[in-house]
Protein backbone atom coordinates (compact mmCIF):
# COMPACT_ATOMS: atom_id res chain seq x y z
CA UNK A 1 -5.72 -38.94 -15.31
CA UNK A 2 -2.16 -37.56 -15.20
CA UNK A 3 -3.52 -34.27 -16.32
CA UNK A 4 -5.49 -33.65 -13.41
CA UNK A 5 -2.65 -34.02 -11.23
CA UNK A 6 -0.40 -31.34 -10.25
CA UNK A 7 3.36 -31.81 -10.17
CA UNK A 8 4.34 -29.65 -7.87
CA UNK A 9 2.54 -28.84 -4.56
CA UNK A 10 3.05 -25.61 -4.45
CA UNK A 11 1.76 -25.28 -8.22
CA UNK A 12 -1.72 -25.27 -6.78
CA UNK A 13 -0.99 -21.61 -5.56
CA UNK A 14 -0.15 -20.28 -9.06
CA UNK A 15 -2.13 -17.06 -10.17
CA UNK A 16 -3.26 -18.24 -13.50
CA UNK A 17 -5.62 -16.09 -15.67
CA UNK A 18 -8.65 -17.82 -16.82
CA UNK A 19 -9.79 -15.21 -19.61
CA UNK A 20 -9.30 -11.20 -20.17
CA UNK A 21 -9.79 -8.25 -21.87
CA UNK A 22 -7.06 -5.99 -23.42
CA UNK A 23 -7.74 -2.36 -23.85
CA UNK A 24 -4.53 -0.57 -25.03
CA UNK A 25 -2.22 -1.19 -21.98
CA UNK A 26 -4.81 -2.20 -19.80
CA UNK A 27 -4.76 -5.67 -19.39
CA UNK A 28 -8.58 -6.80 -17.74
CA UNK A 29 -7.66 -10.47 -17.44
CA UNK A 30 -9.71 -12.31 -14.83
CA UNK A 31 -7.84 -14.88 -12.56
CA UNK A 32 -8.48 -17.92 -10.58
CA UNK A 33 -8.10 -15.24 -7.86
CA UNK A 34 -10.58 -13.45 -8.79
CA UNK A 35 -13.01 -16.02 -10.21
CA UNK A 36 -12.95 -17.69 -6.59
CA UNK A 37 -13.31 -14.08 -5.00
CA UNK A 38 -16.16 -13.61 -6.61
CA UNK A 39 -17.28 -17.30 -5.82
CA UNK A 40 -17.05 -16.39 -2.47
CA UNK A 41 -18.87 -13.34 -2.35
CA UNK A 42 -21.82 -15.03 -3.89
CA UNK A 43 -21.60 -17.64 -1.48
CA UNK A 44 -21.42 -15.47 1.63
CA UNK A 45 -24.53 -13.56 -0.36
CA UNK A 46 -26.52 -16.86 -1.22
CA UNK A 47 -25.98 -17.92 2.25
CA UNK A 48 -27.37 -15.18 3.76
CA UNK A 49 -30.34 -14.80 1.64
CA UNK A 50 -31.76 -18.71 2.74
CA UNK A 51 -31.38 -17.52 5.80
CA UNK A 52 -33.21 -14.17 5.34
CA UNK A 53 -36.44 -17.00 4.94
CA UNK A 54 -38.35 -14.76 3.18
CA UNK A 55 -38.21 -12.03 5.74
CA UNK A 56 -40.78 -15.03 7.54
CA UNK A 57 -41.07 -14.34 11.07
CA UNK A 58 -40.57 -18.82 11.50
CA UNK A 59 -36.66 -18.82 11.53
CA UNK A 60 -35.31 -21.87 9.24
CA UNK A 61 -32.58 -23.66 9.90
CA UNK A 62 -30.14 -21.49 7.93
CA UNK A 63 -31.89 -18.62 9.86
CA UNK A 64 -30.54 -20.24 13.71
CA UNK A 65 -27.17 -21.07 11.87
CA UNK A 66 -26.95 -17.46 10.79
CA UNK A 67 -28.48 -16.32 14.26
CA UNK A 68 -25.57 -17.88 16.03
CA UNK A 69 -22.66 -17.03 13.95
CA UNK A 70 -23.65 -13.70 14.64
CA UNK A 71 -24.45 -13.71 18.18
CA UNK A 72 -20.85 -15.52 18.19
CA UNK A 73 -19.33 -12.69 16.51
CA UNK A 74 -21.47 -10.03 18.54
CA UNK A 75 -20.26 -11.75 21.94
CA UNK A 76 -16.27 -11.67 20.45
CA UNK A 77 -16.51 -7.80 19.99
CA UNK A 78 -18.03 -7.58 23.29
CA UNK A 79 -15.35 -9.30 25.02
CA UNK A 80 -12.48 -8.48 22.80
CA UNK A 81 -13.36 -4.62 22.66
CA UNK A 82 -15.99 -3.88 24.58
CA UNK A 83 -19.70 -3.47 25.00
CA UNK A 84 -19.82 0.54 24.12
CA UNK A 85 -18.20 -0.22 20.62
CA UNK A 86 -20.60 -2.92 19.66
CA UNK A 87 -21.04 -0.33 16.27
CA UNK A 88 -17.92 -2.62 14.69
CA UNK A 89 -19.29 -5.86 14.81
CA UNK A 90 -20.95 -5.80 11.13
CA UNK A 91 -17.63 -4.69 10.00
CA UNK A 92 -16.22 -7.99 11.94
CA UNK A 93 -19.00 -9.86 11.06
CA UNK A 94 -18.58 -9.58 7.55
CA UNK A 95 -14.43 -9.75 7.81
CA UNK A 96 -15.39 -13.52 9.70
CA UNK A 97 -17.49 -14.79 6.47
CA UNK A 98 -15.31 -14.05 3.87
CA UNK A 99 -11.93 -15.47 5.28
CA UNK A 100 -13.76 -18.38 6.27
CA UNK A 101 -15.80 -19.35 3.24
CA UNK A 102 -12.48 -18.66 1.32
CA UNK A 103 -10.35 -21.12 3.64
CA UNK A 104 -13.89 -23.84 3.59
CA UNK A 105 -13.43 -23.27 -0.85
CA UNK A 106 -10.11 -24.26 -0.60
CA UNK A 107 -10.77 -27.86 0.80
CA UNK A 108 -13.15 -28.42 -2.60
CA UNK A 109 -10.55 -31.04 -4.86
CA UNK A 110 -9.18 -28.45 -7.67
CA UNK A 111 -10.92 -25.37 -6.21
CA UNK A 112 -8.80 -22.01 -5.57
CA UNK A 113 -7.98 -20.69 -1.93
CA UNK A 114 -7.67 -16.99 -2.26
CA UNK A 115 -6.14 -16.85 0.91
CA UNK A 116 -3.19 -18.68 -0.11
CA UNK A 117 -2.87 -15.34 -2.36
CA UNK A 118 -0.13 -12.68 -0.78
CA UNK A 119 -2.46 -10.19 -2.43
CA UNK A 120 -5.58 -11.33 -0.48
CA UNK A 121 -4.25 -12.17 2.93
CA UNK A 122 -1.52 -9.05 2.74
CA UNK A 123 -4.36 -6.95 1.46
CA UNK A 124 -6.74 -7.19 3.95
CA UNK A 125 -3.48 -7.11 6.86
CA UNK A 126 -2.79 -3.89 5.20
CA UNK A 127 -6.36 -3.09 4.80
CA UNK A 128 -7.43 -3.21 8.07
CA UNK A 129 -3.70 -2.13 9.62
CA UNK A 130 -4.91 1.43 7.44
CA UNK A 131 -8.10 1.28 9.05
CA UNK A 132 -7.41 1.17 12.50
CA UNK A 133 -4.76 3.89 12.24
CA UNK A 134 -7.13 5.91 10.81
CA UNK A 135 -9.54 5.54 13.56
CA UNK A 136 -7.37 6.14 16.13
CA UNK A 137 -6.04 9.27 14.40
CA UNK A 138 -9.42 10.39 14.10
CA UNK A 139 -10.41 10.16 17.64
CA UNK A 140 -7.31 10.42 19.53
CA UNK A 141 -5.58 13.42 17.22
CA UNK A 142 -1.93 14.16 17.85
CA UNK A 143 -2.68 12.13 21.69
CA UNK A 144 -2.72 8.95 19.19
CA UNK A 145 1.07 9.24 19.39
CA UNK A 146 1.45 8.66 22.85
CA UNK A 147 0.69 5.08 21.77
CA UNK A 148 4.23 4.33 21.11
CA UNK A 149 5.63 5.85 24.34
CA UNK A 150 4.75 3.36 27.43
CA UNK A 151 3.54 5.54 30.67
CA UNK A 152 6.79 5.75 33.19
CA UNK A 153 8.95 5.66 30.71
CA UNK A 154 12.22 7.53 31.48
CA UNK A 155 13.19 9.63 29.07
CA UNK A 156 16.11 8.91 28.52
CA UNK A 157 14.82 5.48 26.83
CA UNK A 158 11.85 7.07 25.03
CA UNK A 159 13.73 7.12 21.62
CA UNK A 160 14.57 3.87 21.50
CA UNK A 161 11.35 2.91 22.77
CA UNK A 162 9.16 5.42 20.15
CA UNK A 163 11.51 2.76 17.63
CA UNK A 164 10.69 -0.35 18.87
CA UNK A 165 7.23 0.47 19.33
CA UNK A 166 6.82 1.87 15.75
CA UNK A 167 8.39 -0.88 14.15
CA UNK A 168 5.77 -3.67 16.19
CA UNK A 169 3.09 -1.40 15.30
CA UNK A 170 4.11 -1.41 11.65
CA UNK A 171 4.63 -4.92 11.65
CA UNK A 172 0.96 -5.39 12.21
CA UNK A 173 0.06 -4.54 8.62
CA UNK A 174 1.75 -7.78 7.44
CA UNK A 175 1.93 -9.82 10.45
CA UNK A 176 -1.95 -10.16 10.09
CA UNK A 177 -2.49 -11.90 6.85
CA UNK A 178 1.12 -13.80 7.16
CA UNK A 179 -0.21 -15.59 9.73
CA UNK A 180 -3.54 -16.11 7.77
CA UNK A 181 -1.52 -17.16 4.78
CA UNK A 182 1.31 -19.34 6.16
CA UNK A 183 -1.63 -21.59 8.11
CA UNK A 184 -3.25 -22.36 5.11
CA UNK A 185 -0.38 -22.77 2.93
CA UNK A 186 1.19 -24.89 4.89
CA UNK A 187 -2.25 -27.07 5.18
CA UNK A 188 -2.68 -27.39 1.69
CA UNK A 189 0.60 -28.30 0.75
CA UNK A 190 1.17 -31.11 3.54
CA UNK A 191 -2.45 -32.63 1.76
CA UNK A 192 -1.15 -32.59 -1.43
CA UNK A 193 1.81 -34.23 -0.97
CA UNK A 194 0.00 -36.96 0.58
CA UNK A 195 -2.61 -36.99 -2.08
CA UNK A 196 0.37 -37.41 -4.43
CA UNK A 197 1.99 -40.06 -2.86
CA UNK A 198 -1.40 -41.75 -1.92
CA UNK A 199 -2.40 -41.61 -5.94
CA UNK A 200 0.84 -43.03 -6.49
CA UNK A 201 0.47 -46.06 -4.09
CA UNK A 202 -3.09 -47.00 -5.20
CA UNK A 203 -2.04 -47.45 -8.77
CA UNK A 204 0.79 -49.57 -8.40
CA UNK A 205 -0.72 -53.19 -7.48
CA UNK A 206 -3.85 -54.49 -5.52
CA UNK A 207 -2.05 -55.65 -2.55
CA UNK A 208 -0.54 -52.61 -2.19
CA UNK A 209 -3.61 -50.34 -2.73
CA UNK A 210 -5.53 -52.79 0.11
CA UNK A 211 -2.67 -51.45 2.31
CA UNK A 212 -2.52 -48.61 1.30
CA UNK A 213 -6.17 -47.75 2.94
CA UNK A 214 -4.67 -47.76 6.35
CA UNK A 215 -2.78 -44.34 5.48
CA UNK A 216 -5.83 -43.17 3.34
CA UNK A 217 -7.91 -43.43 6.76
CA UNK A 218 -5.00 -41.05 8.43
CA UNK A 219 -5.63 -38.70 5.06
CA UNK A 220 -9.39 -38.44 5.69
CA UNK A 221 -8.46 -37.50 9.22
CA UNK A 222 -6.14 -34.75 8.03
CA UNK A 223 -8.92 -33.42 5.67
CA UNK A 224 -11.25 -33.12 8.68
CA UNK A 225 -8.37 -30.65 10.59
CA UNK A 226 -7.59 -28.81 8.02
CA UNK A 227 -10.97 -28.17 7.57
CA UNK A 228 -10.37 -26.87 11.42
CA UNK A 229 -7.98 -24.89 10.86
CA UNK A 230 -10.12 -23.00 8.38
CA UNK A 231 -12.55 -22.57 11.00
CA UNK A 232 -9.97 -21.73 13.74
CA UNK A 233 -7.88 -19.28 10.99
CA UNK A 234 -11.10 -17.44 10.54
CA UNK A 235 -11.75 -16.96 14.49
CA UNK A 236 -8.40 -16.10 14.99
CA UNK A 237 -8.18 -13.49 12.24
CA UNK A 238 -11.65 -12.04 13.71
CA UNK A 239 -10.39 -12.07 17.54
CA UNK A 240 -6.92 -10.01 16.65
CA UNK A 241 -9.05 -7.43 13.95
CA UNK A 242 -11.25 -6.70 17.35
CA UNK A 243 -7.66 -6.74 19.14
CA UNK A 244 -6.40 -4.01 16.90
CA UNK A 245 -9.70 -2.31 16.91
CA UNK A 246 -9.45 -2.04 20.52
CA UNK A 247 -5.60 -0.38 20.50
CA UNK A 248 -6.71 2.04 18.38
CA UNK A 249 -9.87 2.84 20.41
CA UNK A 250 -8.22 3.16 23.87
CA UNK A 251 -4.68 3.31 23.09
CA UNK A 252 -3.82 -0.01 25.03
């Protein structure tokens, strides 16, 4: 049994490579990264295909599930952007599924959260930080600039200003998935420093384990938020990608 449980809570967030393939200096070594990537890509996919029903007119009941998420979604970029850029909300859509099927695989017992990974969280900050620049570079031109000097500005203060501005519009290409990431983390390793201590309590004697069911009710109840959080994480992350979005759109 002792082998199954890990000594250290952050240990759980350790890249570890499963198998791989060496060619010359290439090392092709797949990871519990990206075996649980992967995972969730083919659960996003599976998900979606019960709900395609067969392209069947009847909608099942992974078709109205589906049917919301995305008229949740839908009404998010509406509100958060605006109803004449409604073009971004598969992008959104699909940004919403992935972060939160990868926070949901994370409350399996054993199982991986990617997000947890400064690769995956930073790379899709940085990934969508690109993005948006882009966009706003491409519609805007040289105008995008004026982004980082506020109207009324004297000018006097517009160096100082440009600097500030700059340096909170950089930050957004980490702020983004540090958020993402330090939720999580900080969820799983609170519930497995319980878990440890819980393990620890339940093996000792049977009075103790009876009392010990008291704080095991309290763990059950901590499992149910953190399985919140995921959800909330994965609004949250959606809601400032269409807040970005917007910036870049109408330089607000």
């Amino acid at each position: 049994m002792n082998a199954f449980i890990i000594s250290s809570p952050l240990e759980q967030f350790t890249v570890v490579p499963f198998f791989g393939l060496s060619l010359g200096s290439t090392n092709l070594s797949v990871t519990n990264v990206g075996l649980y990537t992967i995972i969730t890509l083919f659960l996003i996919t599976g998900l979606h295909l019960m709900g395609n029903n067969g392209y069947s007119i009847i909608p099942n009941r992974w078709s109205i599930a589906l049917e919301s998420a995305y008229s949740t979604v839908h009404g998010i970029v509406r509100e958060q952007i605006g109803t004449s850029y409604e073009v971004y909300t598969p992008f959104i859509y699909g940004i919403f599924w992935f972060v939160l099927i990868a926070n949901l695989n994370g409350n399996i017992p054993y199982a991986y959260t990617i997000t947890t990974s400064g690769i995956v969280a930073l790379g899709l900050s940085v990934f969508v930080f690109l993005g948006v620049t882009i966009i706003g570079l491409a519609k805007h031109g040289i105008h995008f600039f004026a982004f980082f000097v506020p109207s009324g500005t004297p000018l006097a203060l517009v160096p100082a200003l440009v600097l500030i501005e700059l340096i909170s519009y950089l930050a957004r290409a980490v702020s983004l998935g540090v958020r993402l990431f330090s939720n999580i983390v900080a969820g799983h390793t609170l519930l497995k420093i319980l878990s440890t201590f819980l393990v620890k309590l339940f093996m000792s004697s049977i009075l103790v384990a009876v009392l010990t069911l008291i704080p095991f009710a309290i763990f059950i109840a901590l499992l149910g938020l953190e399985i919140a959080v995921s959800i909330i994480q994965a609004y949250v992350f959606t809601v400032l990608v269409c807040s970005y979005i917007k910036d870049a759109e109408l330089l607000h």
